[in-house]
N, C-alpha and C. Protein backbone atom coordinates (compact mmCIF):
# COMPACT_ATOMS: atom_id res chain seq x y z
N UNK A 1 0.85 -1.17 0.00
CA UNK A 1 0.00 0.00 0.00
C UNK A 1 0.90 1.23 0.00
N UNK A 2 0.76 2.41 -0.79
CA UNK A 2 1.45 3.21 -1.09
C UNK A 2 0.29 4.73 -1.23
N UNK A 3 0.24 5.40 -0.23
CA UNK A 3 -0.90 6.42 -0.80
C UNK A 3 -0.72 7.29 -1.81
N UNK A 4 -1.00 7.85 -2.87
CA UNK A 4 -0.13 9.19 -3.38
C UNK A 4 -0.86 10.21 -2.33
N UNK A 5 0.05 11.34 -2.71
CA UNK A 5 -0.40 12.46 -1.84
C UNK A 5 -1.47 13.34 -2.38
N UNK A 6 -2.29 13.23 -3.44
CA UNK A 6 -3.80 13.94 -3.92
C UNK A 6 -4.53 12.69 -3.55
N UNK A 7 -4.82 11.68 -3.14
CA UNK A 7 -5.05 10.81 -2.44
C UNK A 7 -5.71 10.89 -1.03
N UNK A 8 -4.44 12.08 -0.53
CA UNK A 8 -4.43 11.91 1.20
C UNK A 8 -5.29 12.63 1.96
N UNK A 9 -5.98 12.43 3.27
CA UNK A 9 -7.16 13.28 3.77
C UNK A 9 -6.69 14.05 4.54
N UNK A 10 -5.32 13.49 5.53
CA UNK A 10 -5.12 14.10 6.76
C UNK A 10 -4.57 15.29 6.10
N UNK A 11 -5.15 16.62 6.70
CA UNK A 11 -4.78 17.70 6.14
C UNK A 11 -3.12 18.15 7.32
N UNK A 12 -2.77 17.33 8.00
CA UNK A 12 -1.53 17.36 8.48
C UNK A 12 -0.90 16.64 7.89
N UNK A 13 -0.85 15.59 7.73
CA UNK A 13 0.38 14.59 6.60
C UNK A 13 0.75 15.36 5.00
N UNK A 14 -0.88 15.82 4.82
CA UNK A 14 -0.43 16.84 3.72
C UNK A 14 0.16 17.96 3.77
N UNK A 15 0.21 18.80 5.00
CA UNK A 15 1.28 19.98 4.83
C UNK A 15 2.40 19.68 5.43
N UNK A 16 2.49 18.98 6.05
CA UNK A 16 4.14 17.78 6.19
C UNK A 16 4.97 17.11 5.19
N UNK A 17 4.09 16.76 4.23
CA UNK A 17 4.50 16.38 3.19
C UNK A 17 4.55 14.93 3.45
N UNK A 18 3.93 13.70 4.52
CA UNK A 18 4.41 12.52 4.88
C UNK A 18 3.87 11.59 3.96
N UNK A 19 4.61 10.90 4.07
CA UNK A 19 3.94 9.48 3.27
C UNK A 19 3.39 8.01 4.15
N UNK A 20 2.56 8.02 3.87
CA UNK A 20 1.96 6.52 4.14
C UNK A 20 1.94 5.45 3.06
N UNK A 21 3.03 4.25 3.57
CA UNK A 21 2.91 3.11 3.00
C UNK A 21 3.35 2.06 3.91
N UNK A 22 3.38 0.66 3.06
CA UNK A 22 3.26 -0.47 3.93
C UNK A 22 3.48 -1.45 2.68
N UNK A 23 4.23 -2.54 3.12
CA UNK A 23 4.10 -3.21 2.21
C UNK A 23 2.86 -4.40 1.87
N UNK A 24 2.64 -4.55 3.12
CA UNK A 24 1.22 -5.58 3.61
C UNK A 24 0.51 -5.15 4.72
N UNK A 25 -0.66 -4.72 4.64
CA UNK A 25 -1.72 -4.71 5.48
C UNK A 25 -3.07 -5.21 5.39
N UNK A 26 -3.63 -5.22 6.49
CA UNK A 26 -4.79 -5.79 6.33
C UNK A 26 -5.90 -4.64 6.63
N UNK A 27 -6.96 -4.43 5.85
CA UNK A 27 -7.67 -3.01 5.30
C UNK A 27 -8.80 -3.61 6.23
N UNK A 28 -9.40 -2.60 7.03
CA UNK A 28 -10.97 -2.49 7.27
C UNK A 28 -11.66 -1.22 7.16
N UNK A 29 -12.57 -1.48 5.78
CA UNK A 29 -13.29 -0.06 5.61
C UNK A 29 -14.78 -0.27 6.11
N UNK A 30 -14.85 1.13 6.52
CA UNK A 30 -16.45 1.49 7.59
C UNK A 30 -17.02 2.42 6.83
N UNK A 31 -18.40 1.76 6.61
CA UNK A 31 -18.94 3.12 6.10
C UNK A 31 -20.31 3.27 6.50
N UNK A 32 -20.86 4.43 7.28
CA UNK A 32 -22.18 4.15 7.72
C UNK A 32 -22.78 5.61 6.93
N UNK A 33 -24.05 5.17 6.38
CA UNK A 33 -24.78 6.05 6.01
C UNK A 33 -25.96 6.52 6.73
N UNK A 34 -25.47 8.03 6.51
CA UNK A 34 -26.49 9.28 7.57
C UNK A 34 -26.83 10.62 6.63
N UNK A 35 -27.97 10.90 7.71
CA UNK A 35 -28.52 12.48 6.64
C UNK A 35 -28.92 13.45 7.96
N UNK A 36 -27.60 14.41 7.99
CA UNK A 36 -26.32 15.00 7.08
C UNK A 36 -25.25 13.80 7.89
N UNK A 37 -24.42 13.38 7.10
CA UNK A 37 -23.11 12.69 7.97
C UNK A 37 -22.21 13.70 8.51
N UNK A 38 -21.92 13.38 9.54
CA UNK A 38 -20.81 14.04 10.54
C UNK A 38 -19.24 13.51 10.81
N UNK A 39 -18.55 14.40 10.72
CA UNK A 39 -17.26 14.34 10.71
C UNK A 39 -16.84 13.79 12.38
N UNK A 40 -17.83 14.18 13.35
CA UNK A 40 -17.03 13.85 14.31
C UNK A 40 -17.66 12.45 14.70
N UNK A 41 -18.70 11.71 14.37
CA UNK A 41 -19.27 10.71 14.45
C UNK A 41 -18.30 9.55 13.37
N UNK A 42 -18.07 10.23 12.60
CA UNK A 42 -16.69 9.23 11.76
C UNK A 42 -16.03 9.04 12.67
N UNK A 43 -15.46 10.46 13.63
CA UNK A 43 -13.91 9.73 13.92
C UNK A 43 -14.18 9.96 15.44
N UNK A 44 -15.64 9.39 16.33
CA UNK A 44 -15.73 8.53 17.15
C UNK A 44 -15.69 7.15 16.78
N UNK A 45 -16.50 6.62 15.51
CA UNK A 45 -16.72 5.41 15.22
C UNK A 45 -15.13 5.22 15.00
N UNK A 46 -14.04 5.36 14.01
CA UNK A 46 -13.23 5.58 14.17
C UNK A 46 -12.21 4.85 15.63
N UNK A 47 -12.32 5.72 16.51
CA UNK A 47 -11.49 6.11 17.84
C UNK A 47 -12.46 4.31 18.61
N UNK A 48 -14.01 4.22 18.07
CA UNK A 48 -13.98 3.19 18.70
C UNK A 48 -13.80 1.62 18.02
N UNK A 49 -13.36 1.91 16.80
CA UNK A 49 -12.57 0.31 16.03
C UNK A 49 -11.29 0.73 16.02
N UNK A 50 -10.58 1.55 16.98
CA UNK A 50 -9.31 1.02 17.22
C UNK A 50 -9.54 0.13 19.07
N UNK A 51 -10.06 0.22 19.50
CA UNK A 51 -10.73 0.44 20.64
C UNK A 51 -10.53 -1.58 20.35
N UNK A 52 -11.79 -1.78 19.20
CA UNK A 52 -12.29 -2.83 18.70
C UNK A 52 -10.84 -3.79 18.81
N UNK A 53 -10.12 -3.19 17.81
CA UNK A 53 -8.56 -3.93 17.18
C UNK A 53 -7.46 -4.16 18.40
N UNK A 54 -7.70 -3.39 19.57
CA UNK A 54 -6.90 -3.47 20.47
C UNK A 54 -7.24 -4.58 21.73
N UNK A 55 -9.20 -4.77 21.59
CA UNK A 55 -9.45 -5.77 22.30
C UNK A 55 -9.17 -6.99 21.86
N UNK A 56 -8.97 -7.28 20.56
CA UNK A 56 -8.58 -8.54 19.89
C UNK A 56 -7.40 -8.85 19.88
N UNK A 57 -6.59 -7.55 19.89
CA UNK A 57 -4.97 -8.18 20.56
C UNK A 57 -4.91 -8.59 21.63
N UNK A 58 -5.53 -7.90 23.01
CA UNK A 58 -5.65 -8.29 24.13
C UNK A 58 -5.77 -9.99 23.85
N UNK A 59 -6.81 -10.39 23.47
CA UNK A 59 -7.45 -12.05 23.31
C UNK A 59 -6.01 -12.79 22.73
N UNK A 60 -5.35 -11.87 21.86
CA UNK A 60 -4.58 -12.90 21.56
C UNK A 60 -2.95 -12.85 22.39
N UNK A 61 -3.22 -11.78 23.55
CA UNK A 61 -2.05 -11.96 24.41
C UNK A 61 -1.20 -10.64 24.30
N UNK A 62 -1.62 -9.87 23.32
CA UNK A 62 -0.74 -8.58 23.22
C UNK A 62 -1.45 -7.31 23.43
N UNK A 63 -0.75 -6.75 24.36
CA UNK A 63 -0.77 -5.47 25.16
C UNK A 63 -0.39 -4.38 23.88
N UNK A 64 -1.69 -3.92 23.29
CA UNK A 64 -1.02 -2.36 22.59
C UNK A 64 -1.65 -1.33 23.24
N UNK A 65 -1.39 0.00 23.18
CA UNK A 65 -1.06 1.31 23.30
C UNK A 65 -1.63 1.46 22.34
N UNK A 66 -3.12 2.47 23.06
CA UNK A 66 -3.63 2.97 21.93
C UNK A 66 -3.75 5.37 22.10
N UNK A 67 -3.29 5.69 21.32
CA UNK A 67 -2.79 7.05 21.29
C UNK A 67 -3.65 7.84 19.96
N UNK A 68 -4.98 8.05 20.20
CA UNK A 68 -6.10 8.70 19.12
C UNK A 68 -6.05 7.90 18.59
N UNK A 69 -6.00 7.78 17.01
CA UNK A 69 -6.17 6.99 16.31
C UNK A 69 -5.50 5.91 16.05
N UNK A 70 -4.53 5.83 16.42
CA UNK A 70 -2.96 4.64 16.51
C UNK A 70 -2.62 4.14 17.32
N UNK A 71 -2.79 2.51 17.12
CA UNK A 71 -1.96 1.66 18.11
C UNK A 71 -0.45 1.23 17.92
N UNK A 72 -0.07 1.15 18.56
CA UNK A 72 1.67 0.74 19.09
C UNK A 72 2.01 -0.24 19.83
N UNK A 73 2.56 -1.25 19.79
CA UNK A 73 3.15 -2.27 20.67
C UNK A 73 4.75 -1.91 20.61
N UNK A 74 4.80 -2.58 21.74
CA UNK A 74 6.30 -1.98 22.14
C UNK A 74 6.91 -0.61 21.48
N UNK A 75 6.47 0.28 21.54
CA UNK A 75 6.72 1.92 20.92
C UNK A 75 6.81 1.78 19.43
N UNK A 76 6.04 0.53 18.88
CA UNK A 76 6.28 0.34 17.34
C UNK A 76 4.55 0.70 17.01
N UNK A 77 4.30 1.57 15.62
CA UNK A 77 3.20 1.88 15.05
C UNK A 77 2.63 0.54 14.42
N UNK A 78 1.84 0.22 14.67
CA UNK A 78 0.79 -1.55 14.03
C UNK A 78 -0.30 -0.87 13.21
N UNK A 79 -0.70 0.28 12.93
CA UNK A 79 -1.48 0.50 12.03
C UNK A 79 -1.62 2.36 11.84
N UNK A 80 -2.91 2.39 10.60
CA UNK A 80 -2.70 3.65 10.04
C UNK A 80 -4.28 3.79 9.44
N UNK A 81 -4.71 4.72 9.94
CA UNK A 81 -6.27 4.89 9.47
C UNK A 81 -6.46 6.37 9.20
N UNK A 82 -7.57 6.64 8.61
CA UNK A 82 -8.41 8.05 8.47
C UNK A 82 -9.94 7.88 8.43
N UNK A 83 -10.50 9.22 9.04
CA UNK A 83 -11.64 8.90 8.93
C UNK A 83 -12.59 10.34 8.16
N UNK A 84 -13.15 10.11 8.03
CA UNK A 84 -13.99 11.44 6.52
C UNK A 84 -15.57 11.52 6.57
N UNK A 85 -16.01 12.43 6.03
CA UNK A 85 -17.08 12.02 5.71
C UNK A 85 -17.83 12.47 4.29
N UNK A 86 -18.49 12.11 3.31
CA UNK A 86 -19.04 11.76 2.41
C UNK A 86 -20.51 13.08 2.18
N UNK A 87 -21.40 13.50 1.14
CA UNK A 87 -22.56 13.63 1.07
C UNK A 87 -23.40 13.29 1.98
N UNK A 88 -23.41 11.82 2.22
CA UNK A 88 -24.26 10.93 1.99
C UNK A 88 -23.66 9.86 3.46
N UNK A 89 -22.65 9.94 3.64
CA UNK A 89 -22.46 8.73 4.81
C UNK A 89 -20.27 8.99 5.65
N UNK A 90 -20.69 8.35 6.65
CA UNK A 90 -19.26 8.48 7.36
C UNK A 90 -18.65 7.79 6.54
N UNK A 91 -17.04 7.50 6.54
CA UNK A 91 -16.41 6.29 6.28
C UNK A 91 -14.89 6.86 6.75
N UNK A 92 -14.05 5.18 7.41
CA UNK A 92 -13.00 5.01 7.89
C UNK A 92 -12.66 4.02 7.38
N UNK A 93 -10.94 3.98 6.84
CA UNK A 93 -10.23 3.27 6.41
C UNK A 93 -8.97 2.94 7.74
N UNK A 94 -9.25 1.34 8.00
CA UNK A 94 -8.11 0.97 9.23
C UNK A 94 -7.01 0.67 8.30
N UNK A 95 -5.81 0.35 8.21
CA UNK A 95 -5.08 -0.76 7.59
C UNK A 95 -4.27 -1.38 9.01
N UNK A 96 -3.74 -2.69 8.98
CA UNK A 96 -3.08 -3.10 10.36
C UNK A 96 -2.00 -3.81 9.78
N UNK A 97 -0.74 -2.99 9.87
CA UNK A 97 0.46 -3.64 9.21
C UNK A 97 0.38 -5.57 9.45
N UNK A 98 0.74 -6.30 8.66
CA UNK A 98 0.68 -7.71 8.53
C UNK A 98 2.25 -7.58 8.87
N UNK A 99 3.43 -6.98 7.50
CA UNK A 99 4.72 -7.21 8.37
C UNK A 99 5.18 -5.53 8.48
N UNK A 100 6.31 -5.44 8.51
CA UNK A 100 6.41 -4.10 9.20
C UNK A 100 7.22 -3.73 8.19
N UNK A 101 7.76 -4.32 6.89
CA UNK A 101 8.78 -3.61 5.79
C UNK A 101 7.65 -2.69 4.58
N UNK A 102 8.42 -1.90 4.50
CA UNK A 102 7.71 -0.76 3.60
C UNK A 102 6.87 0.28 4.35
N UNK A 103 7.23 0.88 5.50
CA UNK A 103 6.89 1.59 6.10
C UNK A 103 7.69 2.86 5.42
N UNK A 104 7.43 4.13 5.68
CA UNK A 104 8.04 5.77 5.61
C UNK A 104 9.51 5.50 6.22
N UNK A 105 10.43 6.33 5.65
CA UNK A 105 11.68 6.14 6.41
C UNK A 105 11.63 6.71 8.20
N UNK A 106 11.86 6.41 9.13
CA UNK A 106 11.84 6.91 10.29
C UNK A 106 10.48 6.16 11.13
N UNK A 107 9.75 5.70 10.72
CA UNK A 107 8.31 5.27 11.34
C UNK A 107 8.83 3.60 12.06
N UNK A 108 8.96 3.87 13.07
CA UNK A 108 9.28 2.25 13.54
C UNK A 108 7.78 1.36 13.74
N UNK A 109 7.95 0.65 13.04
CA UNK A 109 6.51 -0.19 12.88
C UNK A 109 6.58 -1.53 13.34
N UNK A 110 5.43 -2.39 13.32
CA UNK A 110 5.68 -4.07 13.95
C UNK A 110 4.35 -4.23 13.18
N UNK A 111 4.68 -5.58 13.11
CA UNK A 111 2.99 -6.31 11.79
C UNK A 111 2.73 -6.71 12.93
N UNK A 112 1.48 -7.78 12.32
CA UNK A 112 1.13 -9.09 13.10
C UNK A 112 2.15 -10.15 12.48
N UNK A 113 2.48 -10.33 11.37
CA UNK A 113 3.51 -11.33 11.77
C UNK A 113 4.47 -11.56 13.47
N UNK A 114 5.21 -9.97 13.53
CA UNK A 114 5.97 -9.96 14.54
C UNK A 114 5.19 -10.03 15.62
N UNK A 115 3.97 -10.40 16.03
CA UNK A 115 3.71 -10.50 17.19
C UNK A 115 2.56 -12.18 17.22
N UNK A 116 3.17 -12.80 16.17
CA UNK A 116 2.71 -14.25 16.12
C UNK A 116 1.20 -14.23 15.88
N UNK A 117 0.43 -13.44 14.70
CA UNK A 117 -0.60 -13.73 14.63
C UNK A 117 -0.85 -13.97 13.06
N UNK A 118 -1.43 -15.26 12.60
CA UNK A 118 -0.77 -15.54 11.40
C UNK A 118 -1.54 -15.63 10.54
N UNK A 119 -2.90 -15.34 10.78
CA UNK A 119 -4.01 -15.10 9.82
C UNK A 119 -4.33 -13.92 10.29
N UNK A 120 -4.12 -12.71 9.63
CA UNK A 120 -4.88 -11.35 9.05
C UNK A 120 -5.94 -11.67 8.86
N UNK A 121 -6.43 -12.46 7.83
CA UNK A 121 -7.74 -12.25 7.80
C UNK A 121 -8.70 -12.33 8.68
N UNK A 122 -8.55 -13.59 9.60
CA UNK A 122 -8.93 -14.04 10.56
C UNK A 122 -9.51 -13.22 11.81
N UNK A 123 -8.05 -12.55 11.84
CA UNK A 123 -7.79 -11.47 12.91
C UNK A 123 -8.70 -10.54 12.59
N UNK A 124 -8.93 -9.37 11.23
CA UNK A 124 -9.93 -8.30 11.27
C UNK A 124 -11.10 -8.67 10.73
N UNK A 125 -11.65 -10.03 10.75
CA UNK A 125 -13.10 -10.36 10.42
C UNK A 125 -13.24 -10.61 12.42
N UNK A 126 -12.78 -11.09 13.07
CA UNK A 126 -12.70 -10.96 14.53
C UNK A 126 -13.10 -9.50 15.01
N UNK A 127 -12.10 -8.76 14.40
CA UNK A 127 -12.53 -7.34 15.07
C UNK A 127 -13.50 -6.84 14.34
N UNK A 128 -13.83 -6.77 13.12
CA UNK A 128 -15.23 -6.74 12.29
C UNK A 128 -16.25 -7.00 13.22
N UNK A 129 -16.61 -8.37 13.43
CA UNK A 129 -17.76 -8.88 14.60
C UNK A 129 -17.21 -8.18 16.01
N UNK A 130 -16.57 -7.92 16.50
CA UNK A 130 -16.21 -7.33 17.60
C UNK A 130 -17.39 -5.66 17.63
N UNK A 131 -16.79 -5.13 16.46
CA UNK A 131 -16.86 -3.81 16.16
C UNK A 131 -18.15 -3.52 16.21
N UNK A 132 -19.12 -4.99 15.48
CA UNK A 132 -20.53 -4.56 14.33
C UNK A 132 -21.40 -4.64 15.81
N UNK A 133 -20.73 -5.97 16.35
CA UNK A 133 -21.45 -6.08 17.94
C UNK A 133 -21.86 -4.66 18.40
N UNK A 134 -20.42 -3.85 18.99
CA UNK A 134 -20.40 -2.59 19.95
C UNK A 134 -21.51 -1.97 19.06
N UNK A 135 -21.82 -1.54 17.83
CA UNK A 135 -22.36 -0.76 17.01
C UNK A 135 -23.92 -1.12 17.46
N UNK A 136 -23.80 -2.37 17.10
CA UNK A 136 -25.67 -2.83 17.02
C UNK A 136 -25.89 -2.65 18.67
N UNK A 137 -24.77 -2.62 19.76
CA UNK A 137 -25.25 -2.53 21.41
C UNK A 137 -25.81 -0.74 21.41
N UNK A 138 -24.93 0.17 21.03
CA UNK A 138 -25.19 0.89 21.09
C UNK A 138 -26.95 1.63 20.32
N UNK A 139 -27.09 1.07 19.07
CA UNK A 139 -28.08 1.28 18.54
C UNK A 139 -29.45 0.81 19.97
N UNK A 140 -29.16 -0.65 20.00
CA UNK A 140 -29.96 -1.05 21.16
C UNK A 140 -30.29 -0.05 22.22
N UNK A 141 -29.08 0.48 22.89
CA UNK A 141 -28.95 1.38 23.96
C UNK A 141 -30.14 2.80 23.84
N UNK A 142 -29.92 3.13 22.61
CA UNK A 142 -30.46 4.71 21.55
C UNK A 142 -31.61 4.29 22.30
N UNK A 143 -32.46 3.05 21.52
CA UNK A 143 -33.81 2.77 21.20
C UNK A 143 -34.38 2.86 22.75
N UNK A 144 -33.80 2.03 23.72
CA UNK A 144 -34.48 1.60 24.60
C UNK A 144 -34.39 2.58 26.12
N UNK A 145 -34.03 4.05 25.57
CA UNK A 145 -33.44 5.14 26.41
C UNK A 145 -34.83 5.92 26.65
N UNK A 146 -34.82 6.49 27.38
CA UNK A 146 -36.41 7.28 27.63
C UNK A 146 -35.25 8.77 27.65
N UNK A 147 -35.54 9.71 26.64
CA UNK A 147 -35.35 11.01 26.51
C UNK A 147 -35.81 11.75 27.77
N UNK A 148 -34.94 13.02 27.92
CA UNK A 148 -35.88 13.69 29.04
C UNK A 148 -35.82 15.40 28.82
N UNK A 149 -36.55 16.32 29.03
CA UNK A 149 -37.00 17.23 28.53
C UNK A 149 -36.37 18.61 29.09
């Protein structure tokens, strides 16, 4: 994965000039449709599938560090997301490094290879159902709330 930079959302990576790449990751895109969609409801949903990705490391034994949008194990970056919003609906792009070569020069990174987890796929269809769960609890929560005036 290689972004170009007319590509890029973060309006800080773009006046930095940074690059995001990777040589292998594993992608989870979110997209929920709303009328009007909101930017900060992206990047709660967002803030809570890293939330998601970090409880599934937990399960599999690894302690990450999660810092806004980015998790870290051992002071190494494990992934790279943005979140936006559309006309018509939110959407967030996770990626979760698989190995850690082809990163930006200077970015110390770690996959899931390096932390012994050996199906990607496996792993973010896990945090997928993890995620869709929290989503549909919360919807539950909305419905069954008595408003007050």
């Amino acid at each position: 994965m290689s972004i170009p930079a007319d590509s890029m959302l973060d309006l800080e990576d773009i006046r930095r000039g940074s690059a995001i790449s990777g040589d292998d990751l594993v992608h989870l895109i979110v997209e929920r449709f709303d009328s009007p969609p909101s930017m900060h409801l992206a990047y709660c949903m967002q803030r809570l599938l890293a939330v998601s990705i970090r409880d599934e490391l937990l399960l599999e034994g690894v302690r990450a560090v999660r810092i806004g949008d980015d998790l870290f194990v051992d002071d190494r970056k494990l992934t790279v997301s943005v979140a936006t919003c559309g006309v018509s609906s939110e959407k967030i792009h996770f990626g979760i490094n698989v190995v850690k070569s082809g990163v930006p020069p200077g970015v110390r990174a770690i996959g899931l290879n390096d932390l012994e987890i050996t199906d990607p796929v496996g792993f973010a269809e896990r945090v997928a159902s993890g995620f869709s769960r929290e989503i549909e609890g919360i919807e539950v929560a909305v419905v069954k709330t008595k408003g007050v005036l």
